[in-house]
C-alpha atoms as a PDB file:
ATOM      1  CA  UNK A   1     -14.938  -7.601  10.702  1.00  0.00           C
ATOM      2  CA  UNK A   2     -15.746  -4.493  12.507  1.00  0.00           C
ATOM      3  CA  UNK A   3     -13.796  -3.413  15.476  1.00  0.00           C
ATOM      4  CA  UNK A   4     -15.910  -2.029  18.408  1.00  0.00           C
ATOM      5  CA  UNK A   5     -17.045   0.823  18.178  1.00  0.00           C
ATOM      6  CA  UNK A   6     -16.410   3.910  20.632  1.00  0.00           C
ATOM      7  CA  UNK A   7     -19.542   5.395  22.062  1.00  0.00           C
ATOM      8  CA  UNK A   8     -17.861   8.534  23.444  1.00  0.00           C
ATOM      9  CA  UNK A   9     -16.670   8.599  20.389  1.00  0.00           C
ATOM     10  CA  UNK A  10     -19.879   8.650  18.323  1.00  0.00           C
ATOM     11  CA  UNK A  11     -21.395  11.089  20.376  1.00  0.00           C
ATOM     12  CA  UNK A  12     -18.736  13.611  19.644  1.00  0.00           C
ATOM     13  CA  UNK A  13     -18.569  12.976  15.785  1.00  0.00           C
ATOM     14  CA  UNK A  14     -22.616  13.342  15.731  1.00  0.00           C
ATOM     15  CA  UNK A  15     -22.353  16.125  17.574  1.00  0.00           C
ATOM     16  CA  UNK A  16     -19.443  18.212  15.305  1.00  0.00           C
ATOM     17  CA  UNK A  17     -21.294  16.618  12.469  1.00  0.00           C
ATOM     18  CA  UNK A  18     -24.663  18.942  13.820  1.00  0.00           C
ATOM     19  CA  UNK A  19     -23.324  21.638  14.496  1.00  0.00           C
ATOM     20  CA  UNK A  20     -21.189  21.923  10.869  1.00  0.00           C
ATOM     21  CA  UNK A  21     -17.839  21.861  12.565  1.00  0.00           C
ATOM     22  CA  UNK A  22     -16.458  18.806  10.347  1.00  0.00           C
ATOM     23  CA  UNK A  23     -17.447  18.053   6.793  1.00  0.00           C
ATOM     24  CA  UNK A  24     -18.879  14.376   6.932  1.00  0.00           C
ATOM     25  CA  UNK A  25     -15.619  12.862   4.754  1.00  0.00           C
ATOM     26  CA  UNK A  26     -13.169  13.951   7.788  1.00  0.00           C
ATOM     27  CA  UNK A  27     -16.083  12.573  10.359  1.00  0.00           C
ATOM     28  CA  UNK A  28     -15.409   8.806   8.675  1.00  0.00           C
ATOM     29  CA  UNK A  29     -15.306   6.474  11.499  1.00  0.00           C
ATOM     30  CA  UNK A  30     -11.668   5.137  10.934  1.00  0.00           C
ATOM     31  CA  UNK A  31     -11.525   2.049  13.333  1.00  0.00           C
ATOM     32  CA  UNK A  32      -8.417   1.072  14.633  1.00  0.00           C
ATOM     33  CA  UNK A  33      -8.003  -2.954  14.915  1.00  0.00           C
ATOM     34  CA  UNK A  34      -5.702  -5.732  15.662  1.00  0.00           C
ATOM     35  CA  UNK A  35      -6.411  -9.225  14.606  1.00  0.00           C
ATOM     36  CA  UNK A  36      -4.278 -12.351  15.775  1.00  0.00           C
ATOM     37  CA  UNK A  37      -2.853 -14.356  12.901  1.00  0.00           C
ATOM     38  CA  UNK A  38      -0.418 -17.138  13.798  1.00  0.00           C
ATOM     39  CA  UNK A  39      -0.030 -15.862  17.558  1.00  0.00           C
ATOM     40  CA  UNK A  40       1.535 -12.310  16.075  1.00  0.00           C
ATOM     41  CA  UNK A  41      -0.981  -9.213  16.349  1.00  0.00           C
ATOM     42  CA  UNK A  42      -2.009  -7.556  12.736  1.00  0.00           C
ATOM     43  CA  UNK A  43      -2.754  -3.974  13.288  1.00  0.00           C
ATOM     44  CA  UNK A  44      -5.480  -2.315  10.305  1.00  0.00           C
ATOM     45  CA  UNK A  45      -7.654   0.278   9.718  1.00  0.00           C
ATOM     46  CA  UNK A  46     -11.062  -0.074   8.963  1.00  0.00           C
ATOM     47  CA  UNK A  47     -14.104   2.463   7.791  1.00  0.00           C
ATOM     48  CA  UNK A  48     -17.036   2.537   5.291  1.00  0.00           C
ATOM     49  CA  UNK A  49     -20.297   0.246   4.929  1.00  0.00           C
ATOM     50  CA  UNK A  50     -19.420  -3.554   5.248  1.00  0.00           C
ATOM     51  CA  UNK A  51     -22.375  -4.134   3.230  1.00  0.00           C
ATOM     52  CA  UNK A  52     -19.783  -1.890   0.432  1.00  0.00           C
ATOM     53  CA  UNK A  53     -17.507  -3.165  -2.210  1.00  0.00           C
ATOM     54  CA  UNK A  54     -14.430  -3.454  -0.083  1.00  0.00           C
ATOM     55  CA  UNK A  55     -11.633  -1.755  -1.332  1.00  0.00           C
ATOM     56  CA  UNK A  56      -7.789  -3.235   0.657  1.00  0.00           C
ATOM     57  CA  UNK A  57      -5.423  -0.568   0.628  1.00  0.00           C
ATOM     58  CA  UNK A  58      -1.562  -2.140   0.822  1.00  0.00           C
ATOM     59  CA  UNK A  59       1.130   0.428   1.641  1.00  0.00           C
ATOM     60  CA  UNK A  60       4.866   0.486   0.401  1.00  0.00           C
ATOM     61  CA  UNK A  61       8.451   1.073   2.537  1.00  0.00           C
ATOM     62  CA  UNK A  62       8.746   1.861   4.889  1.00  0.00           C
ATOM     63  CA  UNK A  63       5.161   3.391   5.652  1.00  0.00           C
ATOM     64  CA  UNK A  64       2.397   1.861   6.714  1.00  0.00           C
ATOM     65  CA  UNK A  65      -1.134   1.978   6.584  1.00  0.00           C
ATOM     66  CA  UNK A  66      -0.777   5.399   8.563  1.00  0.00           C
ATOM     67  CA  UNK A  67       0.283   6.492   4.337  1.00  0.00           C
ATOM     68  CA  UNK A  68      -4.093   6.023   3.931  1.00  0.00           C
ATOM     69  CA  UNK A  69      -4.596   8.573   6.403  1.00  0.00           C
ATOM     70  CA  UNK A  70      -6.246  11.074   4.182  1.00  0.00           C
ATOM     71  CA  UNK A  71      -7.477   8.692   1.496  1.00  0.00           C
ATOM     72  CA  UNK A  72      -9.673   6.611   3.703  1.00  0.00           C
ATOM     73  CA  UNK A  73     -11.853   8.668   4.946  1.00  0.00           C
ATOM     74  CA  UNK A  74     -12.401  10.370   1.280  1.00  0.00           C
ATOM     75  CA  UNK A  75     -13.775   6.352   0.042  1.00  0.00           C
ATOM     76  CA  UNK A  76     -15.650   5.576   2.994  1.00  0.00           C
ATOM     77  CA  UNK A  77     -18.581   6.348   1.904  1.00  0.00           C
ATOM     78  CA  UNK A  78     -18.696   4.689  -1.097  1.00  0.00           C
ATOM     79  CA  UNK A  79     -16.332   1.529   0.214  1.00  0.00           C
ATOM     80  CA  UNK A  80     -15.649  -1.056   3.071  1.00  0.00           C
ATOM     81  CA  UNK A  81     -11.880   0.243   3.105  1.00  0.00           C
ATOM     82  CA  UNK A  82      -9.164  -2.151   4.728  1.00  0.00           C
ATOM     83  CA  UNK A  83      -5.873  -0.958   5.299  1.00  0.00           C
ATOM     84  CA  UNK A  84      -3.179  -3.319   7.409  1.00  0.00           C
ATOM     85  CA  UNK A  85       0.437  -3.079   8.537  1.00  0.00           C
ATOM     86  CA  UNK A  86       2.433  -6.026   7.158  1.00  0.00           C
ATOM     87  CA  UNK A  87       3.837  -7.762   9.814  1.00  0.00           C
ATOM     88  CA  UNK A  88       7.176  -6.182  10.930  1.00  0.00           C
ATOM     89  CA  UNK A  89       6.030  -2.921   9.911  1.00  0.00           C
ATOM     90  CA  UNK A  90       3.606  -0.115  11.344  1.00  0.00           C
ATOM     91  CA  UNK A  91       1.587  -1.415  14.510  1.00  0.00           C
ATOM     92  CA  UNK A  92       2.130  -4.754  13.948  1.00  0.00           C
ATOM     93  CA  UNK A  93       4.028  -7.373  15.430  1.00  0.00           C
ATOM     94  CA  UNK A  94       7.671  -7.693  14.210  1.00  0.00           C
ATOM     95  CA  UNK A  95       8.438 -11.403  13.803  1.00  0.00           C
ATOM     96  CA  UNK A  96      10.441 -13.104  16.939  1.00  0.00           C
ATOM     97  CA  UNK A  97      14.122 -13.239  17.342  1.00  0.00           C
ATOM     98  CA  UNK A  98      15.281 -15.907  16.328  1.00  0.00           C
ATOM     99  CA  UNK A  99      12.815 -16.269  13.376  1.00  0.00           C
ATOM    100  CA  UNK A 100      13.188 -17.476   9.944  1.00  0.00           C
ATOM    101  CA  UNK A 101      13.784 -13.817   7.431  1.00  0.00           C
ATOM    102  CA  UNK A 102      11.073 -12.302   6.490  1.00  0.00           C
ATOM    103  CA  UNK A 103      10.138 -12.744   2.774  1.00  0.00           C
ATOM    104  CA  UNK A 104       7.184 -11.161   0.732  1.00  0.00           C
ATOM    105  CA  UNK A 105       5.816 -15.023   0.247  1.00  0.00           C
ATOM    106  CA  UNK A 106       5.657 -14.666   4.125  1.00  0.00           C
ATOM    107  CA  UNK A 107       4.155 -11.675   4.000  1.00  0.00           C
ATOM    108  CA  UNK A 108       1.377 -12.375   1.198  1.00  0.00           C
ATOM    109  CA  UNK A 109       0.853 -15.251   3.254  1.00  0.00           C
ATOM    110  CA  UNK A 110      -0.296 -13.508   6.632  1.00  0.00           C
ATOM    111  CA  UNK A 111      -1.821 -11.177   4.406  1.00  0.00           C
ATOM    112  CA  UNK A 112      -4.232 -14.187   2.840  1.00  0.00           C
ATOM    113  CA  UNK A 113      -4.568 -16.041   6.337  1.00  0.00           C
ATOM    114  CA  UNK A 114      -5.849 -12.178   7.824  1.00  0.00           C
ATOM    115  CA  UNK A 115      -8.514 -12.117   5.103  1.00  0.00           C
ATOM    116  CA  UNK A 116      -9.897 -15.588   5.040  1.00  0.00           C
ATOM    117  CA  UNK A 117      -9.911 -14.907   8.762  1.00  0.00           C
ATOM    118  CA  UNK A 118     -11.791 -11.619   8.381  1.00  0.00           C
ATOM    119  CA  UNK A 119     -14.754 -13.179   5.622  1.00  0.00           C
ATOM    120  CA  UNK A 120     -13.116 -10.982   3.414  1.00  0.00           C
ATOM    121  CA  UNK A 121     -14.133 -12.849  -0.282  1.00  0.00           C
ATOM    122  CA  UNK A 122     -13.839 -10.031  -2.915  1.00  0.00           C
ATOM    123  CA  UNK A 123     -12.013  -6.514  -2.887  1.00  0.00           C
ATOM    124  CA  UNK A 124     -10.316  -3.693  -5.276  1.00  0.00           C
ATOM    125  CA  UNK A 125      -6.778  -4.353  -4.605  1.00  0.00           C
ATOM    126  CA  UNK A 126      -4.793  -1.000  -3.968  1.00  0.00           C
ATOM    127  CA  UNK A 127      -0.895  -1.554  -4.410  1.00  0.00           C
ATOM    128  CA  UNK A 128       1.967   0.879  -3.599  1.00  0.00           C
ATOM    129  CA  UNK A 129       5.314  -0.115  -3.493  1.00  0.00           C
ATOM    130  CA  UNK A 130       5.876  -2.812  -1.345  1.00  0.00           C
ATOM    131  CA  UNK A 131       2.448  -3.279  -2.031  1.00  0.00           C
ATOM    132  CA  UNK A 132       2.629  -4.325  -5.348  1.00  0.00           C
ATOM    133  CA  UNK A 133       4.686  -8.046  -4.641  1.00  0.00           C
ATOM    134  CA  UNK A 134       2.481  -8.512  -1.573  1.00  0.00           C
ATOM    135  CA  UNK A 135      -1.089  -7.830  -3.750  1.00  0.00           C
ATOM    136  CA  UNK A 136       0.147  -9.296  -6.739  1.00  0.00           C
ATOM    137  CA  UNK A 137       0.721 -12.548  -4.834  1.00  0.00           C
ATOM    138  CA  UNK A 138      -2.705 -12.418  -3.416  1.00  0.00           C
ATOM    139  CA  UNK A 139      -4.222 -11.891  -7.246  1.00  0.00           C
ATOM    140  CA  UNK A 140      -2.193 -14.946  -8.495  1.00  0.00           C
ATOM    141  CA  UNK A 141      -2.906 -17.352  -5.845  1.00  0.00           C
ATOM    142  CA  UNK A 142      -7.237 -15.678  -6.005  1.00  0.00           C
ATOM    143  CA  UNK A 143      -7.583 -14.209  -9.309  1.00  0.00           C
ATOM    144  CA  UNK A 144     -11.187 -14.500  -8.257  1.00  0.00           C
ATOM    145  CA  UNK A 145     -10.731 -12.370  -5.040  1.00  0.00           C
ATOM    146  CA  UNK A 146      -9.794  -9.346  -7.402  1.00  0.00           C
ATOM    147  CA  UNK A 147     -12.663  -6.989  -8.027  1.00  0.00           C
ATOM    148  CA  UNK A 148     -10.020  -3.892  -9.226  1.00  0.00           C
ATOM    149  CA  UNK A 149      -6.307  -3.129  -9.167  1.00  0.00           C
ATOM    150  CA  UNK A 150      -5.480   0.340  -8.466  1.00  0.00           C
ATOM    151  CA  UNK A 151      -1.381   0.680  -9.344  1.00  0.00           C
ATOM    152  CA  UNK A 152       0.312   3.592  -7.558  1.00  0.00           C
ATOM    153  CA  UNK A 153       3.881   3.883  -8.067  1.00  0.00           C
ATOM    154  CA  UNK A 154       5.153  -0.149  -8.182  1.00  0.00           C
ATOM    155  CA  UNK A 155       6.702  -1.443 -10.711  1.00  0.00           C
ATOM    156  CA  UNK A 156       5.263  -4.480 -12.754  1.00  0.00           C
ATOM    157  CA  UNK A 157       8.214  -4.943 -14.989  1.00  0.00           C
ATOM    158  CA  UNK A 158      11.520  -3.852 -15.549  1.00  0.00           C
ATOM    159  CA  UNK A 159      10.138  -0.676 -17.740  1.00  0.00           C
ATOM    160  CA  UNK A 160       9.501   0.816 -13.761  1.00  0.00           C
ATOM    161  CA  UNK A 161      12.283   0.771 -12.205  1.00  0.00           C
ATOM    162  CA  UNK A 162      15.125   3.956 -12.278  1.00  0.00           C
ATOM    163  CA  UNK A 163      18.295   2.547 -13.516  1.00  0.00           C
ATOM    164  CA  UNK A 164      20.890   2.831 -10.528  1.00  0.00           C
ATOM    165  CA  UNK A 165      18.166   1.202  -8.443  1.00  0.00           C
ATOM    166  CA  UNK A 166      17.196  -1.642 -10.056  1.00  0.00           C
ATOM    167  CA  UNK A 167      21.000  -2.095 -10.417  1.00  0.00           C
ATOM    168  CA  UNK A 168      21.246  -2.028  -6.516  1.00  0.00           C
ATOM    169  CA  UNK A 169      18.313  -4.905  -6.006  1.00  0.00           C
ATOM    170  CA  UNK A 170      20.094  -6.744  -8.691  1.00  0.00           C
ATOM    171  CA  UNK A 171      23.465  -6.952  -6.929  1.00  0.00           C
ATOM    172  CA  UNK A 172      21.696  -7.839  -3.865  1.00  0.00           C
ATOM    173  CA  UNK A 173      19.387 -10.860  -4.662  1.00  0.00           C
ATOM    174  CA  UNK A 174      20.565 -14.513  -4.505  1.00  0.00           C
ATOM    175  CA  UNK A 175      21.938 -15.990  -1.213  1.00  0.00           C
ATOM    176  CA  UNK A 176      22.450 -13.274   1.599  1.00  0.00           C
ATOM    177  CA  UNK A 177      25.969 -12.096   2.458  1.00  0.00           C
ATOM    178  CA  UNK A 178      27.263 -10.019   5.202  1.00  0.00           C
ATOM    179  CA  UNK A 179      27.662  -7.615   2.419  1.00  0.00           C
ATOM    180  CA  UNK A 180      24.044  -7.380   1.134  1.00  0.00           C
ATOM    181  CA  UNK A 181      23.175  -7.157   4.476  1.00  0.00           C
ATOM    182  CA  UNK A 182      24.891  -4.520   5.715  1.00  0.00           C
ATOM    183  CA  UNK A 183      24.386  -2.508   2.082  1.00  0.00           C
ATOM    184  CA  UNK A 184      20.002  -3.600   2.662  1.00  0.00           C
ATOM    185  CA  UNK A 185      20.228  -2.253   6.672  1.00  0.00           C
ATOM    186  CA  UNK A 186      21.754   1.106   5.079  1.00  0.00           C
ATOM    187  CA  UNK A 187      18.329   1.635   2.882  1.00  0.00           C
ATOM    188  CA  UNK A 188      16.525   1.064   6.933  1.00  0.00           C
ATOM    189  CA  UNK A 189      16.765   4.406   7.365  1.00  0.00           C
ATOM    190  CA  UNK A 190      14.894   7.695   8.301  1.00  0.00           C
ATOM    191  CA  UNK A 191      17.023   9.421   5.761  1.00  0.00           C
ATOM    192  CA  UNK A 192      15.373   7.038   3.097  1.00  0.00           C
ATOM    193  CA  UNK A 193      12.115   7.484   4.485  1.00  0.00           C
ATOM    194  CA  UNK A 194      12.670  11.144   3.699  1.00  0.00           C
ATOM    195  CA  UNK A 195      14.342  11.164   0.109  1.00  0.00           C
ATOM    196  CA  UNK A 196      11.195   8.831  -0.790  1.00  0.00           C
ATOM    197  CA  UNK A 197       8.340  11.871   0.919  1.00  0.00           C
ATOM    198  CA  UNK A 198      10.200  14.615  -0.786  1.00  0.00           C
ATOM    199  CA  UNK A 199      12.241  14.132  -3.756  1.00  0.00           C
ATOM    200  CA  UNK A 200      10.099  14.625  -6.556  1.00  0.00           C
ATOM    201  CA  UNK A 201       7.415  16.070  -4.482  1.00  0.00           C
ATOM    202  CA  UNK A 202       5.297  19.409  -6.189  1.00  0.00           C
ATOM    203  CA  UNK A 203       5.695  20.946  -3.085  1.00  0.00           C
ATOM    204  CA  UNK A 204       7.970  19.275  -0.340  1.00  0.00           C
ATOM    205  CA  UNK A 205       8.334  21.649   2.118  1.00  0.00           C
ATOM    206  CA  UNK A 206       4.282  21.704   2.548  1.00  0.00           C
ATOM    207  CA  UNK A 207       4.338  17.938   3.185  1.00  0.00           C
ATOM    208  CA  UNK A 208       3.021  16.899   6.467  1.00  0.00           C
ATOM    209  CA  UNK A 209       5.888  15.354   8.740  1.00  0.00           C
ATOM    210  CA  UNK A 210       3.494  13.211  10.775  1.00  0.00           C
ATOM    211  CA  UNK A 211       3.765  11.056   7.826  1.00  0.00           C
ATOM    212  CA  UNK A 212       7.740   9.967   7.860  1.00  0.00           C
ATOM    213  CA  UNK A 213       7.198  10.127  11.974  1.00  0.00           C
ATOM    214  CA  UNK A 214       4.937   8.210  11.899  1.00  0.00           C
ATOM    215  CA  UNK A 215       7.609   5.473  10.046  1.00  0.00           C
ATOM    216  CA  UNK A 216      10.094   6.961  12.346  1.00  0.00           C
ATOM    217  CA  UNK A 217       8.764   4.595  14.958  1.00  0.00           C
ATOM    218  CA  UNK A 218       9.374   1.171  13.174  1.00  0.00           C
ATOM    219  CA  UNK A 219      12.419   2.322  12.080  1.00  0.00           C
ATOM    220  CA  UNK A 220      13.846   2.632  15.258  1.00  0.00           C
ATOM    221  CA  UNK A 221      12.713  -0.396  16.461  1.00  0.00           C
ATOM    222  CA  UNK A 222      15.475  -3.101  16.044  1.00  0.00           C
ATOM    223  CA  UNK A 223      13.142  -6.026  15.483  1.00  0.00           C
ATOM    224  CA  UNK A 224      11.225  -3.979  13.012  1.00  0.00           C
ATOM    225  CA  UNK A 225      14.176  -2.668  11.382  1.00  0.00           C
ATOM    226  CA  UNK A 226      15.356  -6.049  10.622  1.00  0.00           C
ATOM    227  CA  UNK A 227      12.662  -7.679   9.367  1.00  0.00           C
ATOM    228  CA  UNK A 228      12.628  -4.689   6.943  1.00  0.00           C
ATOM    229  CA  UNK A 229      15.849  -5.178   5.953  1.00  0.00           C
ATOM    230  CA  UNK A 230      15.079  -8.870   5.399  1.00  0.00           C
ATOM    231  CA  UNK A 231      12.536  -7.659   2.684  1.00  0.00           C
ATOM    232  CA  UNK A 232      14.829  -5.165   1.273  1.00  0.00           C
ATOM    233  CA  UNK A 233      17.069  -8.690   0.658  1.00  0.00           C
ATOM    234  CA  UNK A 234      14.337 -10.167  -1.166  1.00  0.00           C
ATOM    235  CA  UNK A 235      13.509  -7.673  -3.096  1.00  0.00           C
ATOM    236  CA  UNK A 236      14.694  -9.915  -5.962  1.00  0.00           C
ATOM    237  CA  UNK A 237      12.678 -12.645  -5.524  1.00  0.00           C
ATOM    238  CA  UNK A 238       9.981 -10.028  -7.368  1.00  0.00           C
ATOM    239  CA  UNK A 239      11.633  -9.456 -10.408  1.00  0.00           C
ATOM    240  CA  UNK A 240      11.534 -13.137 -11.178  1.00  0.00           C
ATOM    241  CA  UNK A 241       7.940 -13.380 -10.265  1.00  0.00           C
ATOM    242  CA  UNK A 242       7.040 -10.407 -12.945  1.00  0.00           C
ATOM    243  CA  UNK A 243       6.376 -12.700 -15.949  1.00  0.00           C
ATOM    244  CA  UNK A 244       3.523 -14.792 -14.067  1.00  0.00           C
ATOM    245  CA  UNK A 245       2.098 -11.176 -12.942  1.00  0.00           C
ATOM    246  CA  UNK A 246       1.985 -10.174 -16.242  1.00  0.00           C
ATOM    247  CA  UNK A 247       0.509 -13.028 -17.849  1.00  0.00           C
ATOM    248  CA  UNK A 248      -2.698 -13.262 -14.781  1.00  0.00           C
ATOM    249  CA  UNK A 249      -2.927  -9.278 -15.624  1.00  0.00           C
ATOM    250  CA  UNK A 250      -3.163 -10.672 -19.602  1.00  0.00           C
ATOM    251  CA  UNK A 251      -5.389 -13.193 -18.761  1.00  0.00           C
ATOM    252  CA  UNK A 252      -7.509 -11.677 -16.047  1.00  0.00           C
ATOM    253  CA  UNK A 253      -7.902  -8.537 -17.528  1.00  0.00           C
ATOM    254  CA  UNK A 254      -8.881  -7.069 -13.975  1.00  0.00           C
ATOM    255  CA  UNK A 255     -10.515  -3.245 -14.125  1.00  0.00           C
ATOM    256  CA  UNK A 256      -7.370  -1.361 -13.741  1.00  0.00           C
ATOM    257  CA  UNK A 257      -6.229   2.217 -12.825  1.00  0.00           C
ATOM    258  CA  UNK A 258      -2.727   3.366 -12.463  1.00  0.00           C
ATOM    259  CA  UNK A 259      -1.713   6.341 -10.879  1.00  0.00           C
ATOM    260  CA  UNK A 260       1.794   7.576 -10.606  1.00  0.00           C
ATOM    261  CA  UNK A 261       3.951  10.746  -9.121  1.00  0.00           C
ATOM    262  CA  UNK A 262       6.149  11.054 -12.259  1.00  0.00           C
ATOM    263  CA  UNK A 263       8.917  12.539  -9.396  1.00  0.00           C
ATOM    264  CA  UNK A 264       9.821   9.233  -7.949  1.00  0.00           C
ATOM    265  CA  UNK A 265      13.197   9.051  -7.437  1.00  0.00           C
ATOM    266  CA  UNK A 266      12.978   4.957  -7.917  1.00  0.00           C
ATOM    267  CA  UNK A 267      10.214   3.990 -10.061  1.00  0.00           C
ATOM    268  CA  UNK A 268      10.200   5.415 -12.999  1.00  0.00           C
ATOM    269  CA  UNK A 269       6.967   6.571 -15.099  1.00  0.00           C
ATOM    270  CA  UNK A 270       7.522   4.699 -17.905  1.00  0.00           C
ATOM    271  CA  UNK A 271       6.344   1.825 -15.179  1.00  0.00           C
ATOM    272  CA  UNK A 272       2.731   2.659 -15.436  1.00  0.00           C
ATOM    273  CA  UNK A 273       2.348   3.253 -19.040  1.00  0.00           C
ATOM    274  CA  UNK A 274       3.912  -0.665 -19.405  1.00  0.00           C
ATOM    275  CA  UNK A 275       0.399  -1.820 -17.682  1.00  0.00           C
ATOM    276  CA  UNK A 276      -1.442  -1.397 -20.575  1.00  0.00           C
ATOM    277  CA  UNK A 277       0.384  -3.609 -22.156  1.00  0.00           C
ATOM    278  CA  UNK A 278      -1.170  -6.730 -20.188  1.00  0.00           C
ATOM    279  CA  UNK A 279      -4.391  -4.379 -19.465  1.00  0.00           C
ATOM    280  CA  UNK A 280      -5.147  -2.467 -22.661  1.00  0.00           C
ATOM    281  CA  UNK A 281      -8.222  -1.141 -20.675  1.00  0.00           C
ATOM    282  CA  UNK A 282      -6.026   0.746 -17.518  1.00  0.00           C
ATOM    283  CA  UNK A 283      -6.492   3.967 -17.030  1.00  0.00           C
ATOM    284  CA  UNK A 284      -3.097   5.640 -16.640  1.00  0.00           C
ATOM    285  CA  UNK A 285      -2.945   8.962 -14.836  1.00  0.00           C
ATOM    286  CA  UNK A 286       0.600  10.769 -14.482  1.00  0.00           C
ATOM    287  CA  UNK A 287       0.906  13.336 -11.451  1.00  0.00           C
ATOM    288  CA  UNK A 288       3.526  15.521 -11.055  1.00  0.00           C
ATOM    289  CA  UNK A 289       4.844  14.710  -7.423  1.00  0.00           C
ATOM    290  CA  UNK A 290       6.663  11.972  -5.920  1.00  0.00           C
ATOM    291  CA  UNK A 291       6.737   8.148  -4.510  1.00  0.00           C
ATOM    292  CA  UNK A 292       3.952   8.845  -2.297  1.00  0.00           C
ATOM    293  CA  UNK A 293       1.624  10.541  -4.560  1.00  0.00           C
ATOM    294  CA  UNK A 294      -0.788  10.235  -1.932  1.00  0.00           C
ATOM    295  CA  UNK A 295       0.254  13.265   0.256  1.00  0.00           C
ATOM    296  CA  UNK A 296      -0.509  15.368  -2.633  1.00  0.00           C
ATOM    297  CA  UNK A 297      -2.531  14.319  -4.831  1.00  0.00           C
ATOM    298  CA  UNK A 298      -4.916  12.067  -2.635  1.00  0.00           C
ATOM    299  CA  UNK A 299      -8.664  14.141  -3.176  1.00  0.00           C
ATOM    300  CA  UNK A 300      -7.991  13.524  -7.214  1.00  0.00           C
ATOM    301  CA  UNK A 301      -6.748  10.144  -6.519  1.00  0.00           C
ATOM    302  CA  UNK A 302      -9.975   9.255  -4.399  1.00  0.00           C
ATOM    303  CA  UNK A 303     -12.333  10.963  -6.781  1.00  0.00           C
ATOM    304  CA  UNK A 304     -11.093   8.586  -9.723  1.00  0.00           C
ATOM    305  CA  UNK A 305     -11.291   5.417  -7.526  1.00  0.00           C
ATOM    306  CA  UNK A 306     -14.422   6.635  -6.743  1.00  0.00           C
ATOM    307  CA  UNK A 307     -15.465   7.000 -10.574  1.00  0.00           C
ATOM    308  CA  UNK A 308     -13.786   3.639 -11.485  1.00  0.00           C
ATOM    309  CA  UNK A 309     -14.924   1.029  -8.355  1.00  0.00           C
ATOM    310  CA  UNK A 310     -17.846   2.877  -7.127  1.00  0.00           C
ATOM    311  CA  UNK A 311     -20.763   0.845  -7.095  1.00  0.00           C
ATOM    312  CA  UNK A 312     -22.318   3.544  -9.824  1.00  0.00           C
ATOM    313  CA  UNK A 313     -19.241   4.342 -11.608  1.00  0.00           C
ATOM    314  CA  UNK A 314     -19.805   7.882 -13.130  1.00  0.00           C
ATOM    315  CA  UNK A 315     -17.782   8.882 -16.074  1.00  0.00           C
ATOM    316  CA  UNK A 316     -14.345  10.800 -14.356  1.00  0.00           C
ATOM    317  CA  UNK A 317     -12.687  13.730 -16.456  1.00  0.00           C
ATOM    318  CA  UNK A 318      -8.947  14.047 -17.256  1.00  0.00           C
END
């Protein structure tokens, strides 16, 4: 599955590497890769051993894998780490005008075609928001395809979602309405791209801004800003999938950690304690930051995926 490599590229890396100018974590070779699924390009990220445990890394809304910046190259040298845009989001393709909405079944679906394509056969599943419905999908349909579920803020049942918003995605599932729509396209928005980096953050004025510029770009792109308002519409179609997830996590019993920024302003913590429930085993760690716990908590976060899914699995400490 690995994109060509960049000799020029190489050299320079070996050569910062030698002289002790990077530390070799930051030197990971992050490849940057489209592959063609159904005629519509899927951009990912790719670094680590292939030979590796592979660990797939799905982002939430409205990121993209761009939201694994820092955390990839801190795994790659114990994984094969995967991270893809979803169609309609990131550097992939948006769907064409004119085609059907988008739905997370849709999504899941490119998602599976992408790895059957890519020889993919086993993998720790990371799931953040939007992740969640599209990984959870993939774990129902191949419970044997799991090897690990890593759980950062996504709710698995009711018990993780803030009140007033799980009010909103309840008065907007069922049959679309120019109504829903227009209430869905008003969530498309920078401004919600920036409540969801720094409300609840530790400290949110030392957040990096390449992150929501980076999702500045699909936002203002109109076909990518639809199709992301399509999945804000079918949001609901989630909920009633929660009691199957929970009864494959029962069943299953898949090595599980859960980590959650206890300052998200729409899942709420009591979300990740409500895995062990159907995992007795999880290990649940609270941080105090936000949504994406990633921008600050993302060297503890990769030490204890590390500990969990590494192919030696040392003991981690609280």
């Amino acid at each position: 599955m690995r994109c060509r490599r960049s000799a020029l590229w190489m050299s320079v890396i070996t050569l910062l590497l030698m002289c002790g100018l990077i530390e070799p974590a930051v030197a990971a070779d992050v490849q940057y890769c489209y592959a063609t699924v159904a005629g519509s390009r899927i951009f990912y990220r790719e670094a680590g051993d292939p030979a590796r445990p592979v660990v797939l890394l799905l982002h939430g809304f409205p990121s993209s894998s761009h939201m694994f910046r820092d955390l990839i190259p801190a795994l790659a040298a114990h994984f094969h780490v995967i991270a893809p845009d979803y169609p309609g989001m990131g550097n992939s393709d948006a769907p064409a005008a004119g085609a059907p909405p988008l739905t997370f079944d849709a999504v899941a679906q490119t998602m599976d075609v992408w790895l059957r394509q890519s020889g993919i056969q086993r993998a720790v599943l990371y799931l953040q928001d939007f992740g969640g419905p599209v990984g959870m999908r993939l774990a129902t349909r191949h419970p044997s395809f799991v090897r690990g579920l890593v759980i950062q803020n996504t709710p698995l049942s009711l018990d993780g979602w803030e009140p007033a918003r799980l009010k909103a995605v309840q008065a907007n599932a069922g049959p679309e309405t120019p109504e829903k729509r227009v209430a869905a396209e008003a969530r498309v928005v920078l401004a919600t791209d920036l409540f969801l980096y720094r409300q609840g953050a530790r400290n949110p004025d030392g957040l990096s801004p390449d992150a929501w510029q980076s999702d500045a770009a699909a936002l203002g792109d109109p076909q990518k800003r639809r199709a992301m308002t399509d999945l804000q519409l079918d949001i609901g179609s989630n909920l009633a999938l929660y009691p199957q997830w929970q009864h494959y996590l029962s069943i299953a019993r898949p090595r599980t950690l859960v980590v959650w920024g206890d300052g998200d302003p729409i899942f709420a913590p009591a979300g990740a304690d409500a895995i062990k429930r159907y995992v007795p085993t999880a290990q649940v760690v609270h941080y105090r930051t936000g949504h994406f716990a990633l921008e600050e908590e993302h060297n503890d976060i990769a030490r204890r995926i590390i500990a969990t899914f590494g192919e030696s699995r040392p003991s981690v400490q609280p």
